[in-house]
PDB file of N, CA and C in Angstrom:
ATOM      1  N   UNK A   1     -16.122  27.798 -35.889  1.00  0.00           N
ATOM      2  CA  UNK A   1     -15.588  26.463 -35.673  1.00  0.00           C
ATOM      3  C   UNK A   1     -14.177  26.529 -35.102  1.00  0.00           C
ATOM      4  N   UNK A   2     -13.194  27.551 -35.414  1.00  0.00           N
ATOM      5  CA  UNK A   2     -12.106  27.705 -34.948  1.00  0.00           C
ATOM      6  C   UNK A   2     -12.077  27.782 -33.500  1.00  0.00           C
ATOM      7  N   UNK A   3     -12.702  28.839 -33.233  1.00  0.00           N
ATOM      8  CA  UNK A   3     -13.119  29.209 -31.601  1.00  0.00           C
ATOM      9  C   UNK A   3     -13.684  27.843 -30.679  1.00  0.00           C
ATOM     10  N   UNK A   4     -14.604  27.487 -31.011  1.00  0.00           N
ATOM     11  CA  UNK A   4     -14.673  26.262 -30.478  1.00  0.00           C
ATOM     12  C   UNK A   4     -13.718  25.076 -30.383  1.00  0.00           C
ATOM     13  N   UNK A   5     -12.600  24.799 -31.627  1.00  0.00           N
ATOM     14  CA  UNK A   5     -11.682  23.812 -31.277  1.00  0.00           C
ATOM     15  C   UNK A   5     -10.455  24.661 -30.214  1.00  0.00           C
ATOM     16  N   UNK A   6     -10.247  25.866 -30.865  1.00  0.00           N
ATOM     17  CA  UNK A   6      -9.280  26.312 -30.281  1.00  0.00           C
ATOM     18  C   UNK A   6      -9.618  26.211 -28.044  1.00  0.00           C
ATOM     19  N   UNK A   7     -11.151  26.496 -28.073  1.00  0.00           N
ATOM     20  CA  UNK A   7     -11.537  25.824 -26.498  1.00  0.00           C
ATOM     21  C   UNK A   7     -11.461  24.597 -26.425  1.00  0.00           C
ATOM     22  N   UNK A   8     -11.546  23.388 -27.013  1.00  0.00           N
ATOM     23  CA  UNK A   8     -11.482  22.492 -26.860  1.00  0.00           C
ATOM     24  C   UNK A   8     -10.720  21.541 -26.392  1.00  0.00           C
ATOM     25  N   UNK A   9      -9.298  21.940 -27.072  1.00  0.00           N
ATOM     26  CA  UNK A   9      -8.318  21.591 -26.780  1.00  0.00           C
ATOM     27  C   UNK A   9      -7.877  21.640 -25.665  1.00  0.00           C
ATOM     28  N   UNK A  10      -7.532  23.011 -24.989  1.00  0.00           N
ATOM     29  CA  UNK A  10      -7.164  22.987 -23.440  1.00  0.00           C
ATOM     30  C   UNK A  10      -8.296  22.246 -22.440  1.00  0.00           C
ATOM     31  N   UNK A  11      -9.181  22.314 -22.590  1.00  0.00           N
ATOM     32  CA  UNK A  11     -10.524  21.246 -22.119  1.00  0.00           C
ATOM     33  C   UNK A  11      -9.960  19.957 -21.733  1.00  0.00           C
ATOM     34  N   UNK A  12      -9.650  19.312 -23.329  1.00  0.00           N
ATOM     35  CA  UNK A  12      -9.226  18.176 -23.212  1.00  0.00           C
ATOM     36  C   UNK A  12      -7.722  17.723 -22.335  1.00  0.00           C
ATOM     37  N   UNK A  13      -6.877  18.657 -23.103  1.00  0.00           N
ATOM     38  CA  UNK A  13      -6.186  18.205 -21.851  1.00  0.00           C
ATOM     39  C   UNK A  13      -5.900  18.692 -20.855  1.00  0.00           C
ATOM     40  N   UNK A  14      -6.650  19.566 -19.983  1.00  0.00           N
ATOM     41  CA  UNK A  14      -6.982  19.538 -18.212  1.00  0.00           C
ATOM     42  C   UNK A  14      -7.471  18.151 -18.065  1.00  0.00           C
ATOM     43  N   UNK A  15      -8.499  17.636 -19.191  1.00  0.00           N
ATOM     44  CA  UNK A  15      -9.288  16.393 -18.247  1.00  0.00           C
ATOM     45  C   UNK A  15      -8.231  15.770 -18.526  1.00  0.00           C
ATOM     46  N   UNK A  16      -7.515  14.972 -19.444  1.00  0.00           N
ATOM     47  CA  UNK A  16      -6.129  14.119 -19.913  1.00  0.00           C
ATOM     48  C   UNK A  16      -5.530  14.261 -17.956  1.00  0.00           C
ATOM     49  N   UNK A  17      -4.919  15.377 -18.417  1.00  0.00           N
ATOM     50  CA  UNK A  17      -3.885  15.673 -17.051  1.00  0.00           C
ATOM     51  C   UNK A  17      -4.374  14.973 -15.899  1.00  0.00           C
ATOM     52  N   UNK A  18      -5.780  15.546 -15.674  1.00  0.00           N
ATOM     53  CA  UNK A  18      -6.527  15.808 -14.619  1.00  0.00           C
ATOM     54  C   UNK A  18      -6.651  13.821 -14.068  1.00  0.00           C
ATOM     55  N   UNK A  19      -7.053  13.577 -15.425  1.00  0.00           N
ATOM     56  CA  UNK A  19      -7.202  11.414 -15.074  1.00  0.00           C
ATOM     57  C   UNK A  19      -5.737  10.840 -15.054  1.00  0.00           C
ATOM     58  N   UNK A  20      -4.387  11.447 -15.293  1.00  0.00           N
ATOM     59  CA  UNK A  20      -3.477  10.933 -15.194  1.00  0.00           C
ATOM     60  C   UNK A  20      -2.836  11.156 -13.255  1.00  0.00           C
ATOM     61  N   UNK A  21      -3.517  12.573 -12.908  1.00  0.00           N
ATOM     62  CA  UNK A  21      -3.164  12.622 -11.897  1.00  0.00           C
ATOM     63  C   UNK A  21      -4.021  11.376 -10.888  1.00  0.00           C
ATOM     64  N   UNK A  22      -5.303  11.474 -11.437  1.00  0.00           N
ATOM     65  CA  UNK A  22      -5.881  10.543 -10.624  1.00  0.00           C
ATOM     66  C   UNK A  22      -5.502   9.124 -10.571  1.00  0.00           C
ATOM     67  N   UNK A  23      -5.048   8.627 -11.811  1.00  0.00           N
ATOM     68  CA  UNK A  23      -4.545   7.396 -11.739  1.00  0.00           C
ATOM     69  C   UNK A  23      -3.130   7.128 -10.885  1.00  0.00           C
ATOM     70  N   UNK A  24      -2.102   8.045 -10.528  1.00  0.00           N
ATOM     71  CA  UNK A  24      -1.109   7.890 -10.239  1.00  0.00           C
ATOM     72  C   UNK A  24      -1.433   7.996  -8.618  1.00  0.00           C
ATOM     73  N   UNK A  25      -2.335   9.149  -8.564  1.00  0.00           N
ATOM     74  CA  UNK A  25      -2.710   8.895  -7.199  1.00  0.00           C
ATOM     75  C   UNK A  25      -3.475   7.677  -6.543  1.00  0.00           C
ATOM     76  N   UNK A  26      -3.932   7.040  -7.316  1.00  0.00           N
ATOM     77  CA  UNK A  26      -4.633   5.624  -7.053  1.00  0.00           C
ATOM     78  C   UNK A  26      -3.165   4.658  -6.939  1.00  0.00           C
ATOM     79  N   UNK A  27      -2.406   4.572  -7.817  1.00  0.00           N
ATOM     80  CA  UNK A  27      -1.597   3.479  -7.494  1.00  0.00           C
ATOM     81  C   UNK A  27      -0.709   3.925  -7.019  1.00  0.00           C
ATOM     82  N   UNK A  28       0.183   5.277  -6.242  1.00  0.00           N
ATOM     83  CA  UNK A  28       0.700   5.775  -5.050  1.00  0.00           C
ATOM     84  C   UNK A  28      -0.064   5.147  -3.876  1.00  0.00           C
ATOM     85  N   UNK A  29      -1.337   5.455  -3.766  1.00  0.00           N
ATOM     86  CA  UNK A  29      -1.916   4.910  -2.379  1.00  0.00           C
ATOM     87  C   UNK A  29      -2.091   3.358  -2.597  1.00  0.00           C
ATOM     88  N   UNK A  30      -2.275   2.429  -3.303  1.00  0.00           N
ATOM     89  CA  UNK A  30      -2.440   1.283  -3.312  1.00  0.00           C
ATOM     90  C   UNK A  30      -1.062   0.807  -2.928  1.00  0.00           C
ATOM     91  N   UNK A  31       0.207   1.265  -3.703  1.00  0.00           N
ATOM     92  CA  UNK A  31       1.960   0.841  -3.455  1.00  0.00           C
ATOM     93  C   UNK A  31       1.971   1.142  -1.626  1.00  0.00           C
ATOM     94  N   UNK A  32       1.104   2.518  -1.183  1.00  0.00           N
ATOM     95  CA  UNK A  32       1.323   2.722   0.225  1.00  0.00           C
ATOM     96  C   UNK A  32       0.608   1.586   1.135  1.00  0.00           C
ATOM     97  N   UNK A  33      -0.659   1.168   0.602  1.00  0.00           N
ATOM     98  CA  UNK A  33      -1.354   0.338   1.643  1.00  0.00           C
ATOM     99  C   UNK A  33      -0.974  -1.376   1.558  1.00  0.00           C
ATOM    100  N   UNK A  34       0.196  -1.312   0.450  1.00  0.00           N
ATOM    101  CA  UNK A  34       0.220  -3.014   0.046  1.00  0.00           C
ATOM    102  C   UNK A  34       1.654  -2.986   1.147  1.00  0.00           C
ATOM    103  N   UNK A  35       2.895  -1.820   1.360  1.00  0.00           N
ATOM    104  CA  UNK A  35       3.646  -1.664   1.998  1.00  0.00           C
ATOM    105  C   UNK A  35       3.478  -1.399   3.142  1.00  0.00           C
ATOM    106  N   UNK A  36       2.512  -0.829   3.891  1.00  0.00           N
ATOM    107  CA  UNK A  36       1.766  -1.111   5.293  1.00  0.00           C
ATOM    108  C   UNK A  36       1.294  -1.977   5.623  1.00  0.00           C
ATOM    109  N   UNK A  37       0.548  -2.939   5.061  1.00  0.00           N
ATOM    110  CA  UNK A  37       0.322  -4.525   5.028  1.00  0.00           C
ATOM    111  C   UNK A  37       1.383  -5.630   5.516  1.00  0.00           C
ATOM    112  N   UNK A  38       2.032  -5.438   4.495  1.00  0.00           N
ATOM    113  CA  UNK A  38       3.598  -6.120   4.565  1.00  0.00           C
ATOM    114  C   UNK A  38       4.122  -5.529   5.841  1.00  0.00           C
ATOM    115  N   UNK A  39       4.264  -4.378   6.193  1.00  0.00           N
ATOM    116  CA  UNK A  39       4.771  -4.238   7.164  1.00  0.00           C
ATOM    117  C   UNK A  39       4.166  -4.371   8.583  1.00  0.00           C
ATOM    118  N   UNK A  40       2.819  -4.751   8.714  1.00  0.00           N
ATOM    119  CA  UNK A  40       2.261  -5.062   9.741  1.00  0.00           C
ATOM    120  C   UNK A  40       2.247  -6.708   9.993  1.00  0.00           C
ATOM    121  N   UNK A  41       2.352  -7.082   8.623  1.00  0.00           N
ATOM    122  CA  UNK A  41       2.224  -9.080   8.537  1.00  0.00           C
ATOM    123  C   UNK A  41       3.805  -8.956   9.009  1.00  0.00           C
ATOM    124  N   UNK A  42       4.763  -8.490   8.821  1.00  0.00           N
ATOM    125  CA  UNK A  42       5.814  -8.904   9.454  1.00  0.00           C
ATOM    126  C   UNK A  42       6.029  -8.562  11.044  1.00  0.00           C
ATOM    127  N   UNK A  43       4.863  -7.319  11.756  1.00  0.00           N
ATOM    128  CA  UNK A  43       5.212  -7.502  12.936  1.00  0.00           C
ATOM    129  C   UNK A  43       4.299  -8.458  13.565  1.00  0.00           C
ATOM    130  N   UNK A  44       3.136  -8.595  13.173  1.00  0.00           N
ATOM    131  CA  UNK A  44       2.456  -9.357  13.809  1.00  0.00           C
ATOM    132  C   UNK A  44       3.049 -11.043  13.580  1.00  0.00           C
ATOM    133  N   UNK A  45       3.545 -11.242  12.554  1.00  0.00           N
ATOM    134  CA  UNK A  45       4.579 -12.096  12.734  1.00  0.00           C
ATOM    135  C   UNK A  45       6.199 -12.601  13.833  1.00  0.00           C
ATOM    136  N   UNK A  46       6.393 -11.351  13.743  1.00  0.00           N
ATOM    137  CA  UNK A  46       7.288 -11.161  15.067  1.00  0.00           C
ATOM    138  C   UNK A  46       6.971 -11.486  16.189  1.00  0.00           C
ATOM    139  N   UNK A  47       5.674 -10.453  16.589  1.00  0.00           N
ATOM    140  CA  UNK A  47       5.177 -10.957  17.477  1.00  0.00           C
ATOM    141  C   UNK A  47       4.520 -12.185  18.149  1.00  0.00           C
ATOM    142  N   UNK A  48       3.918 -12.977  17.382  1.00  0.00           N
ATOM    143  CA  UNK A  48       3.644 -14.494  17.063  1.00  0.00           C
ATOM    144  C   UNK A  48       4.587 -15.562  17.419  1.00  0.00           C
ATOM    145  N   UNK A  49       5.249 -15.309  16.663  1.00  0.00           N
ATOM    146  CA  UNK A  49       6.549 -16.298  16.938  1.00  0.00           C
ATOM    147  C   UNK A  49       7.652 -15.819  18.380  1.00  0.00           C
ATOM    148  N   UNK A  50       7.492 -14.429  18.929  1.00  0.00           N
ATOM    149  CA  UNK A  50       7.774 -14.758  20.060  1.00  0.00           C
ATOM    150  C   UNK A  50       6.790 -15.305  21.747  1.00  0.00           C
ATOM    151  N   UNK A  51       5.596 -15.414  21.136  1.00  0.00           N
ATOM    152  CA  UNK A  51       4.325 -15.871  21.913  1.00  0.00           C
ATOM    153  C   UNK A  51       4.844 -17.491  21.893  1.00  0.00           C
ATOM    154  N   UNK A  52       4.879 -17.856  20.839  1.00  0.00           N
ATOM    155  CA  UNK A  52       4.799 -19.497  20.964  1.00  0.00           C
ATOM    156  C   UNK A  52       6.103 -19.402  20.916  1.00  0.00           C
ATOM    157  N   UNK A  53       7.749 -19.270  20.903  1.00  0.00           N
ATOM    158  CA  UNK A  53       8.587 -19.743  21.438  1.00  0.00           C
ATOM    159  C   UNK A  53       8.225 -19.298  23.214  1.00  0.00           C
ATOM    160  N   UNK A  54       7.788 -18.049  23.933  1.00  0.00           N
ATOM    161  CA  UNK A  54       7.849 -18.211  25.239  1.00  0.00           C
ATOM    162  C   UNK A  54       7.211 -19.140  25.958  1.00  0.00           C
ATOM    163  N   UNK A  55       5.709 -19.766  24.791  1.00  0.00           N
ATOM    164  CA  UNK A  55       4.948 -21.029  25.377  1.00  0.00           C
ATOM    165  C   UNK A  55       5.341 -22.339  25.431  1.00  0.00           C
ATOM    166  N   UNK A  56       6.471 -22.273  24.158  1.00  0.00           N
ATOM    167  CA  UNK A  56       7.138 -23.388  24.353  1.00  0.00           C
ATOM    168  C   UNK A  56       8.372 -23.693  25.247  1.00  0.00           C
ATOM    169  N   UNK A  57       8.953 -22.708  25.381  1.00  0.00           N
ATOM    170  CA  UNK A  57       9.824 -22.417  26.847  1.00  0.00           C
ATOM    171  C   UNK A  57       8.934 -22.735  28.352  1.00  0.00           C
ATOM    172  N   UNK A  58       7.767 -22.586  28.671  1.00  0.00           N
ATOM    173  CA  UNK A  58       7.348 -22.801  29.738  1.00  0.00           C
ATOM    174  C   UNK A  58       6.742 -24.345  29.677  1.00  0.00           C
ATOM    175  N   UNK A  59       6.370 -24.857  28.241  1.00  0.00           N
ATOM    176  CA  UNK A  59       5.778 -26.276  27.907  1.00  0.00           C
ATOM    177  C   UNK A  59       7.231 -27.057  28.335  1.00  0.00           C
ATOM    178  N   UNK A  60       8.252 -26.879  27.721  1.00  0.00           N
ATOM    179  CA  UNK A  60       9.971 -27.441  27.711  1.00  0.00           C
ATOM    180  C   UNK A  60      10.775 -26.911  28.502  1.00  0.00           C
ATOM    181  N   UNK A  61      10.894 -26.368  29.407  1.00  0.00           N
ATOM    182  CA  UNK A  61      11.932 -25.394  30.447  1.00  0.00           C
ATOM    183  C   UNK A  61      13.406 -26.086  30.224  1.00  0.00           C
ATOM    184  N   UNK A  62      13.607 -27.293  30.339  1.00  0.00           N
ATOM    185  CA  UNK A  62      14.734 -28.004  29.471  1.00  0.00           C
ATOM    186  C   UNK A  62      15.446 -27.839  28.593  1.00  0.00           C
ATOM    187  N   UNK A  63      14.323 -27.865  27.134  1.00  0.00           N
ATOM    188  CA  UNK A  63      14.398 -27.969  26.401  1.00  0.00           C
ATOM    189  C   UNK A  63      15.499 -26.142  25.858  1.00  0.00           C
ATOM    190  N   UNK A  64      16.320 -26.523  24.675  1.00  0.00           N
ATOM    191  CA  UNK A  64      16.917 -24.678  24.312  1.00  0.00           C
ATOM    192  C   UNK A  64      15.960 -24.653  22.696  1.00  0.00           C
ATOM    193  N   UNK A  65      14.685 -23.737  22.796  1.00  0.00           N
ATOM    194  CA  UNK A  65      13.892 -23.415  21.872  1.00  0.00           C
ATOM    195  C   UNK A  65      14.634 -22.331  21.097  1.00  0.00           C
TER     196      UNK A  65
END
């Protein structure tokens, strides 16, 4: 019975370790893809808003957009 707990233990925590790495690696890549998001909604935002001020410059040529 000794022999067997005494394996047991390191068993357990490789797997412990092993699901902590996995979890951190799950919400490392989720923090990466929510910050690539954001950073694409802000260019495609950029970009957007300089589409319709140049459309509204050619709608208003007058006008200071």
């Amino acid at each position: 019975m000794k022999g067997l707990l005494d394996l047991l233990i390191p068993v357990v925590l490789v797997f412990v370790g092993a699901l902590v790495v996995v979890i951190v690696g799950f919400w490392a890549w989720g923090a990466w893809d929510a910050r690539q998001a954001r950073r694409q909604t802000a260019e495609t935002r950029a970009r957007f808003d300089a589409i319709v001020a140049a459309d509204l410059h050619d709608v208003f040529p007058a006008e200071d957009c």
